[in-house]
C-alpha atoms as a PDB file:
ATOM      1  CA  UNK A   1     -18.996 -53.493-105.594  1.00  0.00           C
ATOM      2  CA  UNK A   2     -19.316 -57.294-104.153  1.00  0.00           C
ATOM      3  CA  UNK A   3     -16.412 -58.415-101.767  1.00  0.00           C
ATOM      4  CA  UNK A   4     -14.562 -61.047-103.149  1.00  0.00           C
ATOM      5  CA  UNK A   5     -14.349 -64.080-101.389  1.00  0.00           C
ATOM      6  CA  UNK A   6     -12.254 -66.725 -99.702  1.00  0.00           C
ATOM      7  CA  UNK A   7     -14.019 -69.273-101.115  1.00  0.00           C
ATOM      8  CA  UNK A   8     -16.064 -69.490-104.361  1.00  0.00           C
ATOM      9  CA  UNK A   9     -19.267 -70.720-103.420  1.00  0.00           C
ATOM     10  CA  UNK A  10     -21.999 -71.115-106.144  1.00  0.00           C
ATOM     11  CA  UNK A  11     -25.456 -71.749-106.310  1.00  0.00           C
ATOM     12  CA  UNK A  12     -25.083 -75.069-106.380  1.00  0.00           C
ATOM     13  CA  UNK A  13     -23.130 -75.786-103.542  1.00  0.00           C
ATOM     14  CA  UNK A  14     -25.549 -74.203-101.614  1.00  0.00           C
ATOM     15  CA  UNK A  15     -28.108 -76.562-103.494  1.00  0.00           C
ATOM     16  CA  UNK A  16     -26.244 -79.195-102.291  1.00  0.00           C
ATOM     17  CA  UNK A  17     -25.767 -78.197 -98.640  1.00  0.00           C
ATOM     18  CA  UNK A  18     -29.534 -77.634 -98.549  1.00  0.00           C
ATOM     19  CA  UNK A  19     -30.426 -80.989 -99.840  1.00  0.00           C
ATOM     20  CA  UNK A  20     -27.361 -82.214 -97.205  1.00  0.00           C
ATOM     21  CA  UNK A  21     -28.645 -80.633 -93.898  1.00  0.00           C
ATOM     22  CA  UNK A  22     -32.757 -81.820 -94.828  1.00  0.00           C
ATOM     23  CA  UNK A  23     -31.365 -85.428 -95.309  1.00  0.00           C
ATOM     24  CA  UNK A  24     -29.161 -85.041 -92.188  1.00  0.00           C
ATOM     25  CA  UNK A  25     -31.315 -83.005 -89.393  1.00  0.00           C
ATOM     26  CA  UNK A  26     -34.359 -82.308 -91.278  1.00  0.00           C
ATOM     27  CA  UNK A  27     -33.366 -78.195 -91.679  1.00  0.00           C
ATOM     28  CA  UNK A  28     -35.287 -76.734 -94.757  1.00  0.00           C
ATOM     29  CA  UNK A  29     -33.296 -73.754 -95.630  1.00  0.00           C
ATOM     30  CA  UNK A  30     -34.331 -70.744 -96.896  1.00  0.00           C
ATOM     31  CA  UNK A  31     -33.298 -69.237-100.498  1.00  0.00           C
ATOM     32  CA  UNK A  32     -32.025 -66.260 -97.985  1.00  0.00           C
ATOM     33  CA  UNK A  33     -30.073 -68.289 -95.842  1.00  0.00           C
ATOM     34  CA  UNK A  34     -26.948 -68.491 -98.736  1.00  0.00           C
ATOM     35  CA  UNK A  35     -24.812 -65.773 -97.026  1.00  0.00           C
ATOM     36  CA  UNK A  36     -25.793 -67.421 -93.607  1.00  0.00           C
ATOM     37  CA  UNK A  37     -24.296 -70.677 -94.960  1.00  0.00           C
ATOM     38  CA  UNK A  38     -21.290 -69.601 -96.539  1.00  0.00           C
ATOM     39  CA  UNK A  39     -20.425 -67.638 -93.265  1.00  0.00           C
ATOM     40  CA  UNK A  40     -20.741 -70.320 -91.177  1.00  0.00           C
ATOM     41  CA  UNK A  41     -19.657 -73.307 -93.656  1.00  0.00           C
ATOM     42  CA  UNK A  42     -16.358 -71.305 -94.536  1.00  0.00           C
ATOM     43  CA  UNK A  43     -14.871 -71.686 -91.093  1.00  0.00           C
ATOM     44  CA  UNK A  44     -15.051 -75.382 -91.467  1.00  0.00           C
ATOM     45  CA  UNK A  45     -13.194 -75.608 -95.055  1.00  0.00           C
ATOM     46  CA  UNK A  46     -10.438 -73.725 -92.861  1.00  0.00           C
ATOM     47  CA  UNK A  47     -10.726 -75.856 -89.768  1.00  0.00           C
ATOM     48  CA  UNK A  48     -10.398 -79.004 -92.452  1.00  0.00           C
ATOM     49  CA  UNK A  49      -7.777 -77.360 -94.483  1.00  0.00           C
ATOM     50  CA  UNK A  50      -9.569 -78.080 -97.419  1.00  0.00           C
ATOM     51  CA  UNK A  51     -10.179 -74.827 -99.989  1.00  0.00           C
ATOM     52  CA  UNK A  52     -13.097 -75.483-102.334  1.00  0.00           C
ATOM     53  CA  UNK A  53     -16.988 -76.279-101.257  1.00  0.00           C
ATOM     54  CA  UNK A  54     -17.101 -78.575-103.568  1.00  0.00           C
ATOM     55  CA  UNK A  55     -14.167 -80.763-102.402  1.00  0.00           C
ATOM     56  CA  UNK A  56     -15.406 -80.257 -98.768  1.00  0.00           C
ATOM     57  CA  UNK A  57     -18.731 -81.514 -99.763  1.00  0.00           C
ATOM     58  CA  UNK A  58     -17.612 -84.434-102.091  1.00  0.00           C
ATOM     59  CA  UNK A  59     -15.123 -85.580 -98.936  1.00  0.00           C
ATOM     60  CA  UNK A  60     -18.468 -84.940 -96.621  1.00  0.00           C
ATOM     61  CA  UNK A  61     -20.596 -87.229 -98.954  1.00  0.00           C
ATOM     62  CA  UNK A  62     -18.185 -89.855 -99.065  1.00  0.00           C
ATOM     63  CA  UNK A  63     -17.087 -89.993 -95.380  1.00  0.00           C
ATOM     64  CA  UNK A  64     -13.149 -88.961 -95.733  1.00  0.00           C
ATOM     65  CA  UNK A  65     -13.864 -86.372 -93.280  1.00  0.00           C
ATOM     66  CA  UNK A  66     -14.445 -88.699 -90.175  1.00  0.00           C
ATOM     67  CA  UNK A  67     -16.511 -86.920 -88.051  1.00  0.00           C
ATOM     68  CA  UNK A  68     -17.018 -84.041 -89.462  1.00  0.00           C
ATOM     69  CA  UNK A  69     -20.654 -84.638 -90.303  1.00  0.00           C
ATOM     70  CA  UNK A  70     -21.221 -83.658 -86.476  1.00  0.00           C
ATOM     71  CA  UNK A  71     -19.660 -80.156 -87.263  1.00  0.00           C
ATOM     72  CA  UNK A  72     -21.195 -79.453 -90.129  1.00  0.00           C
ATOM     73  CA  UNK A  73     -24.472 -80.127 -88.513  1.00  0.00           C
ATOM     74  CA  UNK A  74     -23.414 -77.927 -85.691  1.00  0.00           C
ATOM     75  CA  UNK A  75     -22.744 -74.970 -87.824  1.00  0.00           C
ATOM     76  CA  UNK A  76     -25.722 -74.289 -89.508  1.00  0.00           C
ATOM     77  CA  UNK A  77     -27.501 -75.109 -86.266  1.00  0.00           C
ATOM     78  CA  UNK A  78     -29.382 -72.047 -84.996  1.00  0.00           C
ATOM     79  CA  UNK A  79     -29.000 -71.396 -81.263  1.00  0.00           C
ATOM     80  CA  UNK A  80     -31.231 -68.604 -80.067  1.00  0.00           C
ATOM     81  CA  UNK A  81     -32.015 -68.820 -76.286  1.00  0.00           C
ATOM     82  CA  UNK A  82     -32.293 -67.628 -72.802  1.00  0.00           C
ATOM     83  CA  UNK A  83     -33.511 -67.985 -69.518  1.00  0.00           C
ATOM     84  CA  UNK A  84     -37.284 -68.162 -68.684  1.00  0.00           C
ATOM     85  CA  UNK A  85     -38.028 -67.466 -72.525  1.00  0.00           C
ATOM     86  CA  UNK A  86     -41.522 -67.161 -73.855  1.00  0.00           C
ATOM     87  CA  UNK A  87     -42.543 -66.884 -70.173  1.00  0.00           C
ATOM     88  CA  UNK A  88     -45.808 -67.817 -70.302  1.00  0.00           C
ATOM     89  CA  UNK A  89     -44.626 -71.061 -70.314  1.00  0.00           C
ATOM     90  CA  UNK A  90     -43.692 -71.417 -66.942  1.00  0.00           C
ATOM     91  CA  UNK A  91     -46.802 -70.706 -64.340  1.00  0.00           C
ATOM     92  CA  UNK A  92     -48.692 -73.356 -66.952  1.00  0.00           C
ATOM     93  CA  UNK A  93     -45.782 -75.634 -66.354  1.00  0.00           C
ATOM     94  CA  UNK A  94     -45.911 -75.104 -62.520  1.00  0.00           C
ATOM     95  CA  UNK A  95     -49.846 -75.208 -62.207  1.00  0.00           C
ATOM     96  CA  UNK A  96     -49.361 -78.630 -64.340  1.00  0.00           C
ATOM     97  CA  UNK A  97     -46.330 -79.993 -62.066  1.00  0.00           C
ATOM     98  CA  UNK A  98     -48.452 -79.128 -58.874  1.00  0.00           C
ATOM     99  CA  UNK A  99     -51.382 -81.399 -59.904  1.00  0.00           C
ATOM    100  CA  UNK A 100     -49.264 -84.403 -60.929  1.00  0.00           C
ATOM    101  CA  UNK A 101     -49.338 -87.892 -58.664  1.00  0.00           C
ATOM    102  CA  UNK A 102     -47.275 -90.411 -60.235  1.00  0.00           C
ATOM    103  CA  UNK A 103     -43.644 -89.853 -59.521  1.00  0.00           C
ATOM    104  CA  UNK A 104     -40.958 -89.487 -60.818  1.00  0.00           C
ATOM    105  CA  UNK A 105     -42.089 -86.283 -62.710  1.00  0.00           C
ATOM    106  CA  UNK A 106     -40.817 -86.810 -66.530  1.00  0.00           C
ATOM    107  CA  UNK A 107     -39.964 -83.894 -68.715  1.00  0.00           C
ATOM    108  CA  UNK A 108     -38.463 -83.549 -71.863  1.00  0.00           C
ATOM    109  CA  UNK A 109     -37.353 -80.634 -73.118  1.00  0.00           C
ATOM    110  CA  UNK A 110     -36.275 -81.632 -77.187  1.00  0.00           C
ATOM    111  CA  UNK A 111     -33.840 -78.577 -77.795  1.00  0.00           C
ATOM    112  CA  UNK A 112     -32.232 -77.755 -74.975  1.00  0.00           C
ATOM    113  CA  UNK A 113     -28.976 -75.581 -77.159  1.00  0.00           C
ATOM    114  CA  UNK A 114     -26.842 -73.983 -74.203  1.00  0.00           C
ATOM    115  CA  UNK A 115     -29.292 -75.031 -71.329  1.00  0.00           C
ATOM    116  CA  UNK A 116     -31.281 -72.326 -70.362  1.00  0.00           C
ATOM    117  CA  UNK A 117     -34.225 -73.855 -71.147  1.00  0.00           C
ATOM    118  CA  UNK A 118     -34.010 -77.469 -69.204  1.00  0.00           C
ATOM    119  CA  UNK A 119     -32.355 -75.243 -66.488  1.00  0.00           C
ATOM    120  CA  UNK A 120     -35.372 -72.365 -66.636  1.00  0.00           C
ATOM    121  CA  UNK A 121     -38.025 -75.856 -66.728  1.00  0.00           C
ATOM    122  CA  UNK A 122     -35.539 -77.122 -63.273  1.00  0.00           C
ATOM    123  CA  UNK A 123     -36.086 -74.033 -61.223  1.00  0.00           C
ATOM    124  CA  UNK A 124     -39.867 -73.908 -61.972  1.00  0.00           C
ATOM    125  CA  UNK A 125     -40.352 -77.442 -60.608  1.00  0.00           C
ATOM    126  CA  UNK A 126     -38.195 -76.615 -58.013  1.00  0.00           C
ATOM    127  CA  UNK A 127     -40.199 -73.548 -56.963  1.00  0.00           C
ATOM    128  CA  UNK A 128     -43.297 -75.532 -56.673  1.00  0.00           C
ATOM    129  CA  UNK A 129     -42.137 -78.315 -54.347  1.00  0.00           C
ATOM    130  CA  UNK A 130     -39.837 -75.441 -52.663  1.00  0.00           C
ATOM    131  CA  UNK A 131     -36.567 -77.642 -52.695  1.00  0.00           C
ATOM    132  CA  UNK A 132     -33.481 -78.138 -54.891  1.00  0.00           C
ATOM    133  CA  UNK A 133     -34.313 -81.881 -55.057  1.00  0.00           C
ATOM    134  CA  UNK A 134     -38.098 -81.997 -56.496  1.00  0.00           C
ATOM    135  CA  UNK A 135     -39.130 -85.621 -57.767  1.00  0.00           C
ATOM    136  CA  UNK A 136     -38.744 -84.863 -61.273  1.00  0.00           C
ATOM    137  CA  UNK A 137     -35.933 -86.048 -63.806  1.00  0.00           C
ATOM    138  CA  UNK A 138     -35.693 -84.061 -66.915  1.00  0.00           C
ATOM    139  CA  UNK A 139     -33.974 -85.368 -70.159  1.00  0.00           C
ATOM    140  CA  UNK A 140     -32.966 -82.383 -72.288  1.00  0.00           C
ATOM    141  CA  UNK A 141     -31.204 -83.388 -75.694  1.00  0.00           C
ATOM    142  CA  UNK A 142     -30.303 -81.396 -79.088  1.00  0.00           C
ATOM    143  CA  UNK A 143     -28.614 -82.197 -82.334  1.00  0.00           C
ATOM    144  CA  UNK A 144     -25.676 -80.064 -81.528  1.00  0.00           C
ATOM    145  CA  UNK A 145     -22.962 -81.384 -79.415  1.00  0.00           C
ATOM    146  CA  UNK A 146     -20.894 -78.258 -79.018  1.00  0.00           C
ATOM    147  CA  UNK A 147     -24.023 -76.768 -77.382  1.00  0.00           C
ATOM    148  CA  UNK A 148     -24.358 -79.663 -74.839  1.00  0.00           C
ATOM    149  CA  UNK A 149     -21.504 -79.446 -73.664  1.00  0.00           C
ATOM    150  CA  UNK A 150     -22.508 -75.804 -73.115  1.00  0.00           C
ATOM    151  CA  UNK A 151     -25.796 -76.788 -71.106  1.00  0.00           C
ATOM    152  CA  UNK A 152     -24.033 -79.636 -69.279  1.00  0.00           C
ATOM    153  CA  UNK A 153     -21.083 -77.284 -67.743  1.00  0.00           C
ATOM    154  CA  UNK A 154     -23.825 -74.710 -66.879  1.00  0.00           C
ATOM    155  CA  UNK A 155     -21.417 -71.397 -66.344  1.00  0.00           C
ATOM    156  CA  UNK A 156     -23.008 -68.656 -68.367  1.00  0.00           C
ATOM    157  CA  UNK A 157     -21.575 -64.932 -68.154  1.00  0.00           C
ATOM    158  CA  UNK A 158     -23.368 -62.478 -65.706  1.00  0.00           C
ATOM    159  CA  UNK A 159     -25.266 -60.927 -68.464  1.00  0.00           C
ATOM    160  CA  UNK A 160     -27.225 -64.016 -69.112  1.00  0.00           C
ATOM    161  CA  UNK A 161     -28.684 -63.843 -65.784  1.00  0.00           C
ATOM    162  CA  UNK A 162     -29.213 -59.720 -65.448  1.00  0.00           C
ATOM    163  CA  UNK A 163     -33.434 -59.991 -66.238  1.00  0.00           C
ATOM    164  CA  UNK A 164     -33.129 -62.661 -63.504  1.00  0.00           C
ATOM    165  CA  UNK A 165     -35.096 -61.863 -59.775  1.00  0.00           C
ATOM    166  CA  UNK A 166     -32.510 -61.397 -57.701  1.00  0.00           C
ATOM    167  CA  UNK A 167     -33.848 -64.786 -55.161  1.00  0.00           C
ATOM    168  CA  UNK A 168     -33.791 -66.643 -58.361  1.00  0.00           C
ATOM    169  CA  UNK A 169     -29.804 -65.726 -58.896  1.00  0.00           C
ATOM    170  CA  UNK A 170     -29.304 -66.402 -55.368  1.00  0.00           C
ATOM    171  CA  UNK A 171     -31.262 -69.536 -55.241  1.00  0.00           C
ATOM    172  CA  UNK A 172     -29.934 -71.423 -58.219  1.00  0.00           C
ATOM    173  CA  UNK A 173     -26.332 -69.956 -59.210  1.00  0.00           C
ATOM    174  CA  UNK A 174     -23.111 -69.504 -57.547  1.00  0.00           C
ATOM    175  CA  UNK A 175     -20.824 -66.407 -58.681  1.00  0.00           C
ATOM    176  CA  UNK A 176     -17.161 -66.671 -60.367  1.00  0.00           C
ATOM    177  CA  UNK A 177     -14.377 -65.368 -57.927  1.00  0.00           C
ATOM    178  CA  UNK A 178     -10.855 -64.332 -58.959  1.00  0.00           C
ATOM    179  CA  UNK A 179     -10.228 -65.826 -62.747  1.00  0.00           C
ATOM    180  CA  UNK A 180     -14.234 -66.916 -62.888  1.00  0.00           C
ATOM    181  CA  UNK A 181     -15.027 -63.573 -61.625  1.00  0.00           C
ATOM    182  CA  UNK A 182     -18.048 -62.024 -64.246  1.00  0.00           C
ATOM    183  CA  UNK A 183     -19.333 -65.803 -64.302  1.00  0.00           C
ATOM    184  CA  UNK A 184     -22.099 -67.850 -63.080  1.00  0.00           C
ATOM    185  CA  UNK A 185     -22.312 -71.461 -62.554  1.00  0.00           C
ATOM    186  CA  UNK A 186     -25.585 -73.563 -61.859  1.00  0.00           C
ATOM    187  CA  UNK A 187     -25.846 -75.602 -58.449  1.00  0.00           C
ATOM    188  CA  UNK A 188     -25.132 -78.580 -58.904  1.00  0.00           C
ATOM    189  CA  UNK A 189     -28.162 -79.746 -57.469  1.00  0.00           C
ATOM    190  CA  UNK A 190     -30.106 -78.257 -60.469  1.00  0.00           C
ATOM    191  CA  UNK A 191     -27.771 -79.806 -63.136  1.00  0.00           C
ATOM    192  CA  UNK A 192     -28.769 -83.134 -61.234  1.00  0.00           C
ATOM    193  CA  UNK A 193     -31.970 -83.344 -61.994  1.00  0.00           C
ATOM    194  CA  UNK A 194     -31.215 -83.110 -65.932  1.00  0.00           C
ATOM    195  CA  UNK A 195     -29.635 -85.596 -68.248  1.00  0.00           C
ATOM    196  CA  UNK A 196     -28.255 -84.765 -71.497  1.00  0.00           C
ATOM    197  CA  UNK A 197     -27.993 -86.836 -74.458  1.00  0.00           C
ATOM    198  CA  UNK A 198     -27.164 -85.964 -77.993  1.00  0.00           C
ATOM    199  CA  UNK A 199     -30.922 -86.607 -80.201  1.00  0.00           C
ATOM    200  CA  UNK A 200     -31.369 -85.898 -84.077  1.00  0.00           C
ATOM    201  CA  UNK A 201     -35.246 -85.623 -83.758  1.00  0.00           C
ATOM    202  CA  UNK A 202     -35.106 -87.155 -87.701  1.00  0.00           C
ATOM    203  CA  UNK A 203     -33.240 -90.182 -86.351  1.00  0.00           C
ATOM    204  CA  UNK A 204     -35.079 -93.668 -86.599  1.00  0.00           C
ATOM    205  CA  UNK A 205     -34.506 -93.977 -83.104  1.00  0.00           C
ATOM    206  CA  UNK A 206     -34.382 -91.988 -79.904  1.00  0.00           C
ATOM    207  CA  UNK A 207     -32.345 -92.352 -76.985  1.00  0.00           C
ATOM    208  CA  UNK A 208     -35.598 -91.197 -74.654  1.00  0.00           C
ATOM    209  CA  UNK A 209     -38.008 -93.403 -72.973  1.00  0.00           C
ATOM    210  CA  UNK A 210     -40.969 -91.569 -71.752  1.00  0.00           C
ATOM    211  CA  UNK A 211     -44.284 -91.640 -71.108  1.00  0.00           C
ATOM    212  CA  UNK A 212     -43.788 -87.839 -70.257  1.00  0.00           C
ATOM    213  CA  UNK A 213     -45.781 -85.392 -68.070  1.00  0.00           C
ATOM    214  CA  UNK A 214     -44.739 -82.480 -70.238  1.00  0.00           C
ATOM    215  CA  UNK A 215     -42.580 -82.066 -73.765  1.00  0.00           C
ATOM    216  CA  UNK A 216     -40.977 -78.983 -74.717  1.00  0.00           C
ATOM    217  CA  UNK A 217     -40.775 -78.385 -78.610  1.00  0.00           C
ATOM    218  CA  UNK A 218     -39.964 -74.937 -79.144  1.00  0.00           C
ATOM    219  CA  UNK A 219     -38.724 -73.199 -81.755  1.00  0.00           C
ATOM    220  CA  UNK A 220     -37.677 -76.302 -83.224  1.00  0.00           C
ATOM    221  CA  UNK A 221     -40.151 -77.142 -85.892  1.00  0.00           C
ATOM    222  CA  UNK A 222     -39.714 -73.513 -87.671  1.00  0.00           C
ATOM    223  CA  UNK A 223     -36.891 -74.811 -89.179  1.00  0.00           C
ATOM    224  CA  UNK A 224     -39.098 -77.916 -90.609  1.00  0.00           C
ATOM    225  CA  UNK A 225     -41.349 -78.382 -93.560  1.00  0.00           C
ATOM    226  CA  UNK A 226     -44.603 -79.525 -92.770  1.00  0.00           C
ATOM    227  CA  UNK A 227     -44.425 -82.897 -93.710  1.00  0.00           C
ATOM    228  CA  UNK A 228     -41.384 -83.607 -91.203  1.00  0.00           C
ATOM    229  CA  UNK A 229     -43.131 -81.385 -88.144  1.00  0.00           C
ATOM    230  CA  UNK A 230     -46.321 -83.981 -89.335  1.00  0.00           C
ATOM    231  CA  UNK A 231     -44.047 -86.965 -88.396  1.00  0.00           C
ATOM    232  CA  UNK A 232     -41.944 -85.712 -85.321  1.00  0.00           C
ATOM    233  CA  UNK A 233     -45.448 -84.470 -84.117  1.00  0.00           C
ATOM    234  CA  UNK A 234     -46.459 -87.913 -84.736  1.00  0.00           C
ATOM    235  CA  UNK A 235     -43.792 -89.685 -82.774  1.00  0.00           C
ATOM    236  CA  UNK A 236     -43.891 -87.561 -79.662  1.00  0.00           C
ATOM    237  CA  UNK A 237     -47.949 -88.729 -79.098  1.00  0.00           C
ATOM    238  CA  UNK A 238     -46.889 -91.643 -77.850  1.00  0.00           C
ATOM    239  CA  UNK A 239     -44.558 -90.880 -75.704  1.00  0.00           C
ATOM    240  CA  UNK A 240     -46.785 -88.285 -73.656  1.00  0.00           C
ATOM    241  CA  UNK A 241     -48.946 -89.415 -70.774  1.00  0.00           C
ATOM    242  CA  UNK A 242     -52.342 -89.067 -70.613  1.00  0.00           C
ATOM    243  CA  UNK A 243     -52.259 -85.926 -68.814  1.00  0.00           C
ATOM    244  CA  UNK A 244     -49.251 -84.617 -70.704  1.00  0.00           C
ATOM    245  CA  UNK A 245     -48.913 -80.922 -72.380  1.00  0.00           C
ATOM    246  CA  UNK A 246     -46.753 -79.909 -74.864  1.00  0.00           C
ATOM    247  CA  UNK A 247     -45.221 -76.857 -75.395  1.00  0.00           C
ATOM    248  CA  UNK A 248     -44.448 -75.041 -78.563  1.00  0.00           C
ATOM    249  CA  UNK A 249     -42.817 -71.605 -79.837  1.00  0.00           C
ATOM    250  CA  UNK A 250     -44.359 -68.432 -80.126  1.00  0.00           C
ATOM    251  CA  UNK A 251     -44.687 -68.763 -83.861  1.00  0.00           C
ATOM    252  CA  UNK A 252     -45.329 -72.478 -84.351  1.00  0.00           C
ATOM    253  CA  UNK A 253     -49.228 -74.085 -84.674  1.00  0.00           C
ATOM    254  CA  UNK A 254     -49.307 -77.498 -84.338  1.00  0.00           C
ATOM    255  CA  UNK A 255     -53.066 -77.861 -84.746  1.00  0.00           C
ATOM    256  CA  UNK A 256     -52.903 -77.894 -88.899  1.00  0.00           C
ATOM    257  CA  UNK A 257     -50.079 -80.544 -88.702  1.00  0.00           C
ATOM    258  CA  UNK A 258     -51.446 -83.272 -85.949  1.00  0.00           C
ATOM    259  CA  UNK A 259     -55.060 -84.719 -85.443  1.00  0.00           C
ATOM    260  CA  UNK A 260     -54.353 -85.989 -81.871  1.00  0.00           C
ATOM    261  CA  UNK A 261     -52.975 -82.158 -80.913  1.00  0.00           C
ATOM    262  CA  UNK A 262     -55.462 -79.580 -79.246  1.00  0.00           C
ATOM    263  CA  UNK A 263     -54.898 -76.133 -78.184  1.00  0.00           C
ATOM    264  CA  UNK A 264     -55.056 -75.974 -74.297  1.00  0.00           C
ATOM    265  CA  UNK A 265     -53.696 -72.564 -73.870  1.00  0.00           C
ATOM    266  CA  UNK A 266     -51.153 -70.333 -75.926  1.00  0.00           C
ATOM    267  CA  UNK A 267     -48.847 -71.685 -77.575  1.00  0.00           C
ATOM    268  CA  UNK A 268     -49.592 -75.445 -74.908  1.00  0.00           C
ATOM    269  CA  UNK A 269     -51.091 -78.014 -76.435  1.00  0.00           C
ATOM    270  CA  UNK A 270     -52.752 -82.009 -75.235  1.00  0.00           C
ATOM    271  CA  UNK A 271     -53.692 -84.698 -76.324  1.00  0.00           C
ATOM    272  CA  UNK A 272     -57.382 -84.677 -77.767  1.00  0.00           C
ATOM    273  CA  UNK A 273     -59.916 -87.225 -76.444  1.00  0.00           C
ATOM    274  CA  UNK A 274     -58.778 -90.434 -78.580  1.00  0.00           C
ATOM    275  CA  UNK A 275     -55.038 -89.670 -78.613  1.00  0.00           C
ATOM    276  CA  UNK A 276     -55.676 -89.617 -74.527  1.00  0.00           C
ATOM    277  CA  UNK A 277     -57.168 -93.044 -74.483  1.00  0.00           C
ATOM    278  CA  UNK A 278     -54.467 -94.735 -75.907  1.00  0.00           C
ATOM    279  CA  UNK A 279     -51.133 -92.761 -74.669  1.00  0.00           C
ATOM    280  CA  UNK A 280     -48.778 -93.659 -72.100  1.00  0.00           C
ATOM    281  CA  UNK A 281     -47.192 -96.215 -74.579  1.00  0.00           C
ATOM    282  CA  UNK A 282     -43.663 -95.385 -75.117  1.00  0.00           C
ATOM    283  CA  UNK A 283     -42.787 -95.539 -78.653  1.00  0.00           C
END
């Protein structure tokens, strides 16, 4: 027997929130992803008081919610991370980093959720100069602001750290006492080395300069139909230096989607011969 619920929430509603979130972030949902929605969408119609989708997303569309476009984008965000993720990554990252003349060192990691990545990309550069202040300034940005605000803070619970080495914990975090006891914080020297800025990856502009040494793009373009990971891909060529690898998830391949992309190692990509001759131009 099917549990009633709070809110009736038909097929077209969901229609409508798909065709909402592609305009908005660029977020091709799956015909699976209904209960997912109404789950996370039904919290906001209580938050905003109101009690029908279909009044929610009328008042959305025509911008008597204020800003309430930010939380809708924020809920059907996905935010799956952790420390030192996909670690592979990192000893590529660190061989790269060690090689590199021109400072500063740029990095950009382009989904930074809660901060474990920027902060996992700030110890590795940190490990290979063997100092908390390396010359290298990361920008990390996301689409969700709750989840910067996360990142920025940097205090995560004990169990986020656990698969840690124990010189990493001791190098990089400091440990709750009394009311923050069962919490860790990053140095602060660590959080100074990254900047982060609130960046819809589908906006017309970006608040990000570059050239870049290194990008990281992972996970991110999953959630994208080819034709929009074809034009982000696009963008981010110019903005990488000569020299400059880009990193990707485990399940994302970037090669049938960008000419100017070749495989370096798993899951790393660079620039192929012409796309090198002409980056270093920020876009």
């Amino acid at each position: 027997m099917d549990t009633v619920k709070e809110f009736n929430f038909t097929h077209h509603d969901f229609e409508r929130v798909r065709s909402m979130i592609y305009k908005r972030a660029g977020i091709a949902l799956a015909d699976s992803k209904q209960e997912m929605v109404y789950s996370r969408l039904a919290r906001r119609l209580r938050a905003t008081g109101i009690n029908s989708f279909q009044k929610y997303l009328d008042d959305l569309e025509n911008g008597r919610l204020g800003d309430e476009w930010e939380s809708f984008t924020n809920a059907l965000t996905t935010n799956l991370t952790s420390f030192f993720r996909e670690a592979h990554h990192f000893p590529v990252l660190a061989e790269h980093v060690k090689h590199l003349h021109e400072r500063p060192i740029q990095i950009w990691c382009s989904a930074s959720s809660t901060g474990e990545e920027p902060y996992s990309i700030a110890m590795t550069v940190c490990e290979v100069f063997n100092t908390l202040h390396p010359p290298c300034q990361i920008i990390a940005t996301d689409i969700d602001t709750n989840v910067l605000n996360t990142a920025a803070n940097g205090v995560y619970t004990m169990d986020r750290i656990e698969k840690m080495a124990p010189e990493r914990v001791r190098k990089f975090f400091l440990k709750g006492k009394g009311e923050q006891e069962g919490l860790v914080r990053v140095r602060p020297e660590l959080r100074s080395l990254i900047t982060f800025k609130q960046l819809n990856l589908l906006a017309d502009s970006w608040p990000v300069q570059g050239p870049f040494d290194a990008i990281f793009c992972r996970n991110v373009m999953i959630y994208f139909d080819k034709g929009t990971q074809r034009k982000i891909l696009s963008r981010f060529v110019p903005l990488m230096k000569p020299h400059a690898l880009l990193f990707a998830g485990h399940s994302e391949n970037f090669l049938y989607v960008s000419d100017a992309l070749r495989l370096r190692g798993k899951t790393v990509y660079e620039l192929d011969e012409h796309a090198r001759a002409h980056a270093g131009r920020s876009a």
